[in-house]
Protein backbone atom coordinates (compact mmCIF):
# COMPACT_ATOMS: atom_id res chain seq x y z
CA UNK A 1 89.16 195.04 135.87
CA UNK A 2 86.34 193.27 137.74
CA UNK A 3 82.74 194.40 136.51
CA UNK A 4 80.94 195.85 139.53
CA UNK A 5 77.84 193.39 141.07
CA UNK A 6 74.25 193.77 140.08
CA UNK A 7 72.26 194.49 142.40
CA UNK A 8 69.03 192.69 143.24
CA UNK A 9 65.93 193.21 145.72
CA UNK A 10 64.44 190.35 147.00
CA UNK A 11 62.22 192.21 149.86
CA UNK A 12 60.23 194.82 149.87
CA UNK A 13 57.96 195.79 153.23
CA UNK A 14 56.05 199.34 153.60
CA UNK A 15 54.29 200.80 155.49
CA UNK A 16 52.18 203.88 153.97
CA UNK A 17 48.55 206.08 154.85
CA UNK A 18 47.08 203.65 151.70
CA UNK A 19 47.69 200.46 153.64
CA UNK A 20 50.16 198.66 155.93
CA UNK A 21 52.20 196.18 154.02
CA UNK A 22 52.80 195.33 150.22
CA UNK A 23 48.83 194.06 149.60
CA UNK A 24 47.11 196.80 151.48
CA UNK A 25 49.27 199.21 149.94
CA UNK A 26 48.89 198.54 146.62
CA UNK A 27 45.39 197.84 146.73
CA UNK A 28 45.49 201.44 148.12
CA UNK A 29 47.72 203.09 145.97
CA UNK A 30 44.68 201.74 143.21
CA UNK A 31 42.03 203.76 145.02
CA UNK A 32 40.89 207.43 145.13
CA UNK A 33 42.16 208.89 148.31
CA UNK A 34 40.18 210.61 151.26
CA UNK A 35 40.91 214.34 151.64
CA UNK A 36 43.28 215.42 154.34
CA UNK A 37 45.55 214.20 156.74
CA UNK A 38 47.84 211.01 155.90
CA UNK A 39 48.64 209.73 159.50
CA UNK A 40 48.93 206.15 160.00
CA UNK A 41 46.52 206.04 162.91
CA UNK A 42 46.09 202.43 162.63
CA UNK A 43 49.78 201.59 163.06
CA UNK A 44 50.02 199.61 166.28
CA UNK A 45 54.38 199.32 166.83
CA UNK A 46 53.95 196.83 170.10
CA UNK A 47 54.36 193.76 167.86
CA UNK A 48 57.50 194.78 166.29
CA UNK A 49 59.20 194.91 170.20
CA UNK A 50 59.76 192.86 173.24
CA UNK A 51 57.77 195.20 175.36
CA UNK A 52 55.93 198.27 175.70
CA UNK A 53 58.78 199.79 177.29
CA UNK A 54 61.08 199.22 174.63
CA UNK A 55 57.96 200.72 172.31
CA UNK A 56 58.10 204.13 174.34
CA UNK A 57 61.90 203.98 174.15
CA UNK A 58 61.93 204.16 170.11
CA UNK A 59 60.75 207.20 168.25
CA UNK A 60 57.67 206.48 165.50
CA UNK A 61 60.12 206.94 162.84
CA UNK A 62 62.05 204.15 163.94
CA UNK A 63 59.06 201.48 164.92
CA UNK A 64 58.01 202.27 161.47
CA UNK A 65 61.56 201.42 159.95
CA UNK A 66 61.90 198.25 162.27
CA UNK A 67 58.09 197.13 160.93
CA UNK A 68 58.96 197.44 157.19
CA UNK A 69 62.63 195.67 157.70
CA UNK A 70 60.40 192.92 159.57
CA UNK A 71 58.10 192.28 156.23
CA UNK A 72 60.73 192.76 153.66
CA UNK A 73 63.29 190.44 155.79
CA UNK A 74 60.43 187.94 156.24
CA UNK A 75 59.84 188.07 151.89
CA UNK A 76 63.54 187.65 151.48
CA UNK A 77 64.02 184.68 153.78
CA UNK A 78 67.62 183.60 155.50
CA UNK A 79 69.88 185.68 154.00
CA UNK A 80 73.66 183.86 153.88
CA UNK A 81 75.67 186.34 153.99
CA UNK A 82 78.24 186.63 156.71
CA UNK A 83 77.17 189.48 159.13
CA UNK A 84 79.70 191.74 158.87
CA UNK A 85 78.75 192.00 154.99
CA UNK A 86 75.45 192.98 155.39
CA UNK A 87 74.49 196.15 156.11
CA UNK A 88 72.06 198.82 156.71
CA UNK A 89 71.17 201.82 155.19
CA UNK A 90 68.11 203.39 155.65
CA UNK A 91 67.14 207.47 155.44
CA UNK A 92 65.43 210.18 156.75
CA UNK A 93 64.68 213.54 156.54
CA UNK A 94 64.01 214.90 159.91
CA UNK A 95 64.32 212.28 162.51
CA UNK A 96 62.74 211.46 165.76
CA UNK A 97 60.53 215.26 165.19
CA UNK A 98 57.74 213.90 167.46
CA UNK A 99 60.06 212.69 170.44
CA UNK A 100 62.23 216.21 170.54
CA UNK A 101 58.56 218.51 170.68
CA UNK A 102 57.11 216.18 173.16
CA UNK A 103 60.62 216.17 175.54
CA UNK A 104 60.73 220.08 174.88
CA UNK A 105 57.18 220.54 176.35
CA UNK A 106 57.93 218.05 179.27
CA UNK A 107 61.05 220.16 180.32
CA UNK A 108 58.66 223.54 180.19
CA UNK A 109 56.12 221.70 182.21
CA UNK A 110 58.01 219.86 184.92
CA UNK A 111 61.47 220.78 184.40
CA UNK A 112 64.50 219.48 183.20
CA UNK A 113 64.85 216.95 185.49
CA UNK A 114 61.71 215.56 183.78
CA UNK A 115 63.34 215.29 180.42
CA UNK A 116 63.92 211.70 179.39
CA UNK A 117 68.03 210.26 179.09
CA UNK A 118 66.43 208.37 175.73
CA UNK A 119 65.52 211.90 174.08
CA UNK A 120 68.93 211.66 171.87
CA UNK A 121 69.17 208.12 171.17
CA UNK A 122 65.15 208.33 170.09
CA UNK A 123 65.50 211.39 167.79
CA UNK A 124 69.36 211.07 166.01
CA UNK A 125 68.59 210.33 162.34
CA UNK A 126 70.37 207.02 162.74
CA UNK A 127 68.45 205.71 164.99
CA UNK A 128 66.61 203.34 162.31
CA UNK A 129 69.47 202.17 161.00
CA UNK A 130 70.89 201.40 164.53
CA UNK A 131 67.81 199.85 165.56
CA UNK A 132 67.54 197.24 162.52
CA UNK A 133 71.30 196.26 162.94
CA UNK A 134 70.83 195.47 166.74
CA UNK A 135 67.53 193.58 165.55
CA UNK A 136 68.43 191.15 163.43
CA UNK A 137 72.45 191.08 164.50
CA UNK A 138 73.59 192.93 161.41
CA UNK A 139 76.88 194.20 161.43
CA UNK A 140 78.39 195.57 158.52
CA UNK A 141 78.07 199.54 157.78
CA UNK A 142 75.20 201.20 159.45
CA UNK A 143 74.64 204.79 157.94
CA UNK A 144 72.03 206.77 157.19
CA UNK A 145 71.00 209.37 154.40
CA UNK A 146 69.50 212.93 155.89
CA UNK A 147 68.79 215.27 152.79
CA UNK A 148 65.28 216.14 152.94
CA UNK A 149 63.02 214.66 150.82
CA UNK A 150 65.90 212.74 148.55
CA UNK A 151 67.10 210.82 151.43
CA UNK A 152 64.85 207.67 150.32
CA UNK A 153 65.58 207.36 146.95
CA UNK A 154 70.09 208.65 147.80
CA UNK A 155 69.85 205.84 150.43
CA UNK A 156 69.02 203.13 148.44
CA UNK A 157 71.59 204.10 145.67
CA UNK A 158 74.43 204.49 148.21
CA UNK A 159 73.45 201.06 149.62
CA UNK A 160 73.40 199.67 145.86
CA UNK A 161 76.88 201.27 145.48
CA UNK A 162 78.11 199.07 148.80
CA UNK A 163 77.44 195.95 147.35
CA UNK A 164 78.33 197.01 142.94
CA UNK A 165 81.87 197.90 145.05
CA UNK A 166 81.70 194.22 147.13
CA UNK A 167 82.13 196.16 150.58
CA UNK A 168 78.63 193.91 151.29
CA UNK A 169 76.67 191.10 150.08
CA UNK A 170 72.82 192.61 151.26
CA UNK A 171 72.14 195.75 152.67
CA UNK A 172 68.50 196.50 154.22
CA UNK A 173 67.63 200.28 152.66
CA UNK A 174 65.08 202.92 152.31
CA UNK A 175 63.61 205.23 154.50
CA UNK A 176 61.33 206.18 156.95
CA UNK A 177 59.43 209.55 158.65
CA UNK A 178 56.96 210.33 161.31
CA UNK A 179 57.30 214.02 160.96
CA UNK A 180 53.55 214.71 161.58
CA UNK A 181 54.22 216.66 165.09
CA UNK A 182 51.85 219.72 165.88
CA UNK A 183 55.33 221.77 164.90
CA UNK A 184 55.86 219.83 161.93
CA UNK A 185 52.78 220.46 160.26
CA UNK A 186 52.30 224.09 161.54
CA UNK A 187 56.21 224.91 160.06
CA UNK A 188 55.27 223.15 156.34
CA UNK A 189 51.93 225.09 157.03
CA UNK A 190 53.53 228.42 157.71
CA UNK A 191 55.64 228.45 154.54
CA UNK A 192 52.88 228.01 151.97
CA UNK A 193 53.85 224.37 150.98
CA UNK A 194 50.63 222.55 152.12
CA UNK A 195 47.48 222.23 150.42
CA UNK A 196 45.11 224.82 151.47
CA UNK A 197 42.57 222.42 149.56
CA UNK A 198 43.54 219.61 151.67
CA UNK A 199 43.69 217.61 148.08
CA UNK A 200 46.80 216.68 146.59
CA UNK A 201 46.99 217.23 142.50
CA UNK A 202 50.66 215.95 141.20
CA UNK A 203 50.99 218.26 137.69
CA UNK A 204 47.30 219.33 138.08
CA UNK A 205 46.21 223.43 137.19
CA UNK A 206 44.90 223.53 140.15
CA UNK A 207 47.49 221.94 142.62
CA UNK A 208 48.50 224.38 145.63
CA UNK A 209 51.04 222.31 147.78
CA UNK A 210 51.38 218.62 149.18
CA UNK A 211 49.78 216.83 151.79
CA UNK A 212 52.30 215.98 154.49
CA UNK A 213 52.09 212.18 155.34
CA UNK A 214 54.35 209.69 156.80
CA UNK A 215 55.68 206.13 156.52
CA UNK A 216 58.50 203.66 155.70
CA UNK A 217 59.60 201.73 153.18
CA UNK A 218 62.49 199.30 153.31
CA UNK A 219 64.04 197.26 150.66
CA UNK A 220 66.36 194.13 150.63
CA UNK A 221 68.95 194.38 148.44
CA UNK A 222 71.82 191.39 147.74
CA UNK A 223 74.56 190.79 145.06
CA UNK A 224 72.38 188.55 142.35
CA UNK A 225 74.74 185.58 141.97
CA UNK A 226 74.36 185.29 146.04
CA UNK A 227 70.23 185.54 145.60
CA UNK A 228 70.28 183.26 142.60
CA UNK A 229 72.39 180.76 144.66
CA UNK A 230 70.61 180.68 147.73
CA UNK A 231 67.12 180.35 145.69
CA UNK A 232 65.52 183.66 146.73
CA UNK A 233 63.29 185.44 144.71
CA UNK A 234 64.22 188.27 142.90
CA UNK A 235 61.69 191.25 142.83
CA UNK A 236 63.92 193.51 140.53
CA UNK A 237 67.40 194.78 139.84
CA UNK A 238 68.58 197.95 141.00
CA UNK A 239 70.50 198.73 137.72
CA UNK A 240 71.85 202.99 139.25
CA UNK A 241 71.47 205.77 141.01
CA UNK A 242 72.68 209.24 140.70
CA UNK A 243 72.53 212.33 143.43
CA UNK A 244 73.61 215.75 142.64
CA UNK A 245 72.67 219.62 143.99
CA UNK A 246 70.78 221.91 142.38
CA UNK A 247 73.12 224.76 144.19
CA UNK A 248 70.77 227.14 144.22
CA UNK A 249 67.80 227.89 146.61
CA UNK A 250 67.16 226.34 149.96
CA UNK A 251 63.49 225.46 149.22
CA UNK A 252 62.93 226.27 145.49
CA UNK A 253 64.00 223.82 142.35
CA UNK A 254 66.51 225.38 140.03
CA UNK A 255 65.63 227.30 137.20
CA UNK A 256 64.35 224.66 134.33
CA UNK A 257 64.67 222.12 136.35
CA UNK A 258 68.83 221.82 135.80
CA UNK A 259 69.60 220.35 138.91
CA UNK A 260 67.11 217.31 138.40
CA UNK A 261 67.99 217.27 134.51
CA UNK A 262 71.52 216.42 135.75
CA UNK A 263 70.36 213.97 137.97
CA UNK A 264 68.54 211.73 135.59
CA UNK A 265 71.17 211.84 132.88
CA UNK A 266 73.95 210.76 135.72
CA UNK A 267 71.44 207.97 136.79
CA UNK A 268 70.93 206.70 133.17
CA UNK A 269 74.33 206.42 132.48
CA UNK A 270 75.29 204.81 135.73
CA UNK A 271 73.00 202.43 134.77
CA UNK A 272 74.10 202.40 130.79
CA UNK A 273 70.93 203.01 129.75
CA UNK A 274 69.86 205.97 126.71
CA UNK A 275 66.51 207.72 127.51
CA UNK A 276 64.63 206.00 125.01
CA UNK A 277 65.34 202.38 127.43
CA UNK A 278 62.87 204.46 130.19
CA UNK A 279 59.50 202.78 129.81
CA UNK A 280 58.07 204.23 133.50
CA UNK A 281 58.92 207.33 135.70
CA UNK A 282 57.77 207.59 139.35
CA UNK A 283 57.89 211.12 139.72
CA UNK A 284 58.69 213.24 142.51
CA UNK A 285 55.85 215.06 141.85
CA UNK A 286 54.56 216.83 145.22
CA UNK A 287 51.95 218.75 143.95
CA UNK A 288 53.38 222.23 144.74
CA UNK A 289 53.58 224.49 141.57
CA UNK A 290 57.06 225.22 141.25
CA UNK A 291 58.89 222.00 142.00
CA UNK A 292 55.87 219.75 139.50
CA UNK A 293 56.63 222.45 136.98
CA UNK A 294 60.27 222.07 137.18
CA UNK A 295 59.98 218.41 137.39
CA UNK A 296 57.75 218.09 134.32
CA UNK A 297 60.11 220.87 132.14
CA UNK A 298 63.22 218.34 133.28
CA UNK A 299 61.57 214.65 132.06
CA UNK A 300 60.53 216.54 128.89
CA UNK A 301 64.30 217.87 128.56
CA UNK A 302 65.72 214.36 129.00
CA UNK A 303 63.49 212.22 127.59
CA UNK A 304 61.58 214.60 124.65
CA UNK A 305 57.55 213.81 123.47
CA UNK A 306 56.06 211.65 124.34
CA UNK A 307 58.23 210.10 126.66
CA UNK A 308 57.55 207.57 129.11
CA UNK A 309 54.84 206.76 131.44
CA UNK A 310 54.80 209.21 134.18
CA UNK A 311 53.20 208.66 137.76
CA UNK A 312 52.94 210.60 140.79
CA UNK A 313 51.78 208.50 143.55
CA UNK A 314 52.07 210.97 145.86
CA UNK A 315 48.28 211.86 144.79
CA UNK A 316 47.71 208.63 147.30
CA UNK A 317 50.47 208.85 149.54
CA UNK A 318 50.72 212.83 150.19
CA UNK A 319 54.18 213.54 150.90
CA UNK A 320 56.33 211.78 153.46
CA UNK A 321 59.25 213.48 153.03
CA UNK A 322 62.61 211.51 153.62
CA UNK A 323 60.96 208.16 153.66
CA UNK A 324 58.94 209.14 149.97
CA UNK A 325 61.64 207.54 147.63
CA UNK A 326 61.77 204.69 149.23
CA UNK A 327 58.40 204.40 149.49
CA UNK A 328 58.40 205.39 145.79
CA UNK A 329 60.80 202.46 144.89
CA UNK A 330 58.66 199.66 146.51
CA UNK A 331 55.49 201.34 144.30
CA UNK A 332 57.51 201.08 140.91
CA UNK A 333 58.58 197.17 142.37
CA UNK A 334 54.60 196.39 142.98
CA UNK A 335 53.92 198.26 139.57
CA UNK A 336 56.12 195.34 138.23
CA UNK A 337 55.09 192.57 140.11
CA UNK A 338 51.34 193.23 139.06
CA UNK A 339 51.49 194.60 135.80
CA UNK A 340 50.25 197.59 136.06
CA UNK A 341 50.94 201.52 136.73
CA UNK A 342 48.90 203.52 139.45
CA UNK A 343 47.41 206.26 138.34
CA UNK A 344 47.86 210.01 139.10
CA UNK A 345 45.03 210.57 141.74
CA UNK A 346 44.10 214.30 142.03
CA UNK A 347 45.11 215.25 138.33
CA UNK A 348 42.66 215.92 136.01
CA UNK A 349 43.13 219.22 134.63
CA UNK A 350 46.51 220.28 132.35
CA UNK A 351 48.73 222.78 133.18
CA UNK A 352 48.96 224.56 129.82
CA UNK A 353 52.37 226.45 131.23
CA UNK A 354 53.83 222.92 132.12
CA UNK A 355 55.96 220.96 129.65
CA UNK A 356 54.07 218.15 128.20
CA UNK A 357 54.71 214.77 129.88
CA UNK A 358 53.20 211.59 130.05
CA UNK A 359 51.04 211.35 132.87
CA UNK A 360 48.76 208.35 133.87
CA UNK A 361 45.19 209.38 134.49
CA UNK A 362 42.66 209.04 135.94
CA UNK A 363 42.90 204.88 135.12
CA UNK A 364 46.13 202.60 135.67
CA UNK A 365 47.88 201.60 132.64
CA UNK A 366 49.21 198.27 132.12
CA UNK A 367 52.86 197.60 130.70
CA UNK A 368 55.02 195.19 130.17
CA UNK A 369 57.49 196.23 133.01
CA UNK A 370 60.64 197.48 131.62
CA UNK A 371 64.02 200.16 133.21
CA UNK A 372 62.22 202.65 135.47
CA UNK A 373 63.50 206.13 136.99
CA UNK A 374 62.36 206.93 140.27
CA UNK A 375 63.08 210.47 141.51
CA UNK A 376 63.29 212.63 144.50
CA UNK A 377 64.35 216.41 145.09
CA UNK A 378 64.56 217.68 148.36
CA UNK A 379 65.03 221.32 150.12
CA UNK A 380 68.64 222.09 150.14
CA UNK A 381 68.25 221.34 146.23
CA UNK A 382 69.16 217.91 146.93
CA UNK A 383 68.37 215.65 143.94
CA UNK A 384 68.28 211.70 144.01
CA UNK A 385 67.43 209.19 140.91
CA UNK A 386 67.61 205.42 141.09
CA UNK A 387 67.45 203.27 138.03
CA UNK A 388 64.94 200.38 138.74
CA UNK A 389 64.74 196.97 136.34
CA UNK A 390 62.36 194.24 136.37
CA UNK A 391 63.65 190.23 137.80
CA UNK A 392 66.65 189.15 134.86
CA UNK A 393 65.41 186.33 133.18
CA UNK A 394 65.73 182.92 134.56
């Protein structure tokens, strides 16, 4: 029996409220954040299209996607695969949000004649994916991943699993949200899940619900022996990925954090790891007190005391939803690359009803980069964990 590929990234490109691109993102994800909202207002999409009209024809979530492909494409350099085996893969949680409410109030202002023919092509949740393969000429499977807040990190491991099987030699993955809509916010608003304090506090006593944000990450991902070949650099190794379902509550984590408990342990062992080979955990960590409290009770199940280094950089980020684990997996890639773990920003006082786990705070830590877990739950009780390793030695 033929042993399945490994799986290596050799781009990474983001796009985040800390910075645009891998330098001004990590530099961000280094400093204390500014209270409040985590809109990208200095995102300008015109230089990722051939004109402004083709701009106004794509939804934000999608000129986000096409900017991140653009810088981790351009880091990867020619790939050589053959077309049809490359593919694209990238997720989302809610779509083209902002295009629907502004095509609803158009048709309740000037009627439905008014109502643009691009208002389903601009807000299906493939539209990313569609948009990068008709980019760059990509023609292998073009999917996409829509389970809330998981769909990042669930997108990335199914596009991991394409080329493990040899369906494709690269797939372009991740995920990518623009969610931050008057409706948007005022639903998440409604339903208690945002920060009343306008701070976000990952594990913190006093945390009292995320900050919504939005972004994209993308990653570049290509069967080893074909990056090793062709001389590209190799960021890290994707080494598994595991999604299950909590089964339980549309919005709240299961009871002891089972679901995610599951998750992990499927995720090690896809990756043949023990718990004890986890040197780093990127947490999904939102700040809202039930799912950080489940989340902390599940490391501390799988992994015991002390554990490993745990991170929530959502304390930078705020939350952006279906694009978070993949934003999430380029963080744990820079963390490697530089040495170095990001901090926790907003914790700073323990939760003496949470499970003890190793957070880092307030300073970064440096490591010698080693097999790191990067999670995401989502509503629905959708729960996705990818196994990340540093570059294989030379």
């Amino acid at each position: 029996m033929t042993a399945p590929r490994r799986v290596a990234v050799t781009g990474i490109g983001v796009l985040g409220w800390p910075g645009l691109g891998r330098d001004a993102f990590w530099q961000g994800l280094l400093e204390a954040p500014a209270e409040g909202r985590r809109v990208m207002d200095h995102f300008d999409p015109l230089p990722h299209f051939d004109s402004p009209k083709d701009a106004r024809r794509t939804d934000r979530f999608a000129q986000m996607a096409l900017a991140a492909a653009a810088e981790a494409l351009e880091q990867s350099g020619e790939l050589s695969a053959d077309p049809d085996r490359i593919g694209v893969w990238v997720g989302t949680g809610v779509g083209g949000l902002r295009t629907l409410e502004d095509q609803i109030q158009v048709r309740i202002e000037k009627g439905e004649r008014r109502v643009s023919p691009f208002l389903v092509p601009m807000l299906m949740a493939n539209a990313a994916s569609a948009a990068i393969s008709m980019r760059y000429g990509f023609s292998g499977p073009c999917e996409n991943t829509v389970t809330a807040c998981a769909a990042g990190t669930q997108s990335i491991a199914n596009a991991a699993m394409l080329i493990r099987s040899g369906r494709c030699d690269a797939v372009i993955t991740g995920g990518s949200e623009a969610s931050n809509s008057i409706t948007g916010e005022a639903t998440f608003w409604n339903m208690t899940a945002v920060s009343r304090s306008h701070i976000s506090r990952p594990f913190d006593l006093e945390r009292d619900g995320f900050i919504q944000a939005e972004g994209a990450g993308v990653l570049v991902l290509e069967d080893l022996e074909s990056a090793q070949n062709r001389g590209a650099t190799v960021l890290g190794e994707i080494l598994g990925g595991a999604s299950n379902a909590d089964a339980y509550h549309i919005t709240a984590p299961s009871p002891g954090g089972a679901g995610a408990v599951r998750c992990m342990e499927l995720a090690l062992a896809d990756a043949g790891l023990q718990p004890d080979d986890i040197v780093h955990i990127n947490a999904h960590g939102t700040s809202t007190p039930l799912n950080d409290a489940a989340e902390a009770e599940a490391i501390q199940k799988v992994f015991g005391t002390p554990g490993p280094q745990v991170t929530s950089t959502k304390g930078v980020t705020g939350h952006a939803l279906g694009a978070a684990g993949a934003i999430e997996a380029v963080a744990v890639l820079l963390a490697m690359e530089h040495g170095l773990i990001p901090p926790t920003y907003g914790y700073a006082t323990p939760d003496p009803d949470m499970a003890p786990i190793r957070i880092v705070a307030p300073e970064p830590a440096p490591w010698t980069p080693g097999p790191s877990l990067s999670n995401s739950f989502g509503f629905g009780g959708h729960n996705g964990a990818i196994v990340i390793g540093p570059p294989p030695p030379e």
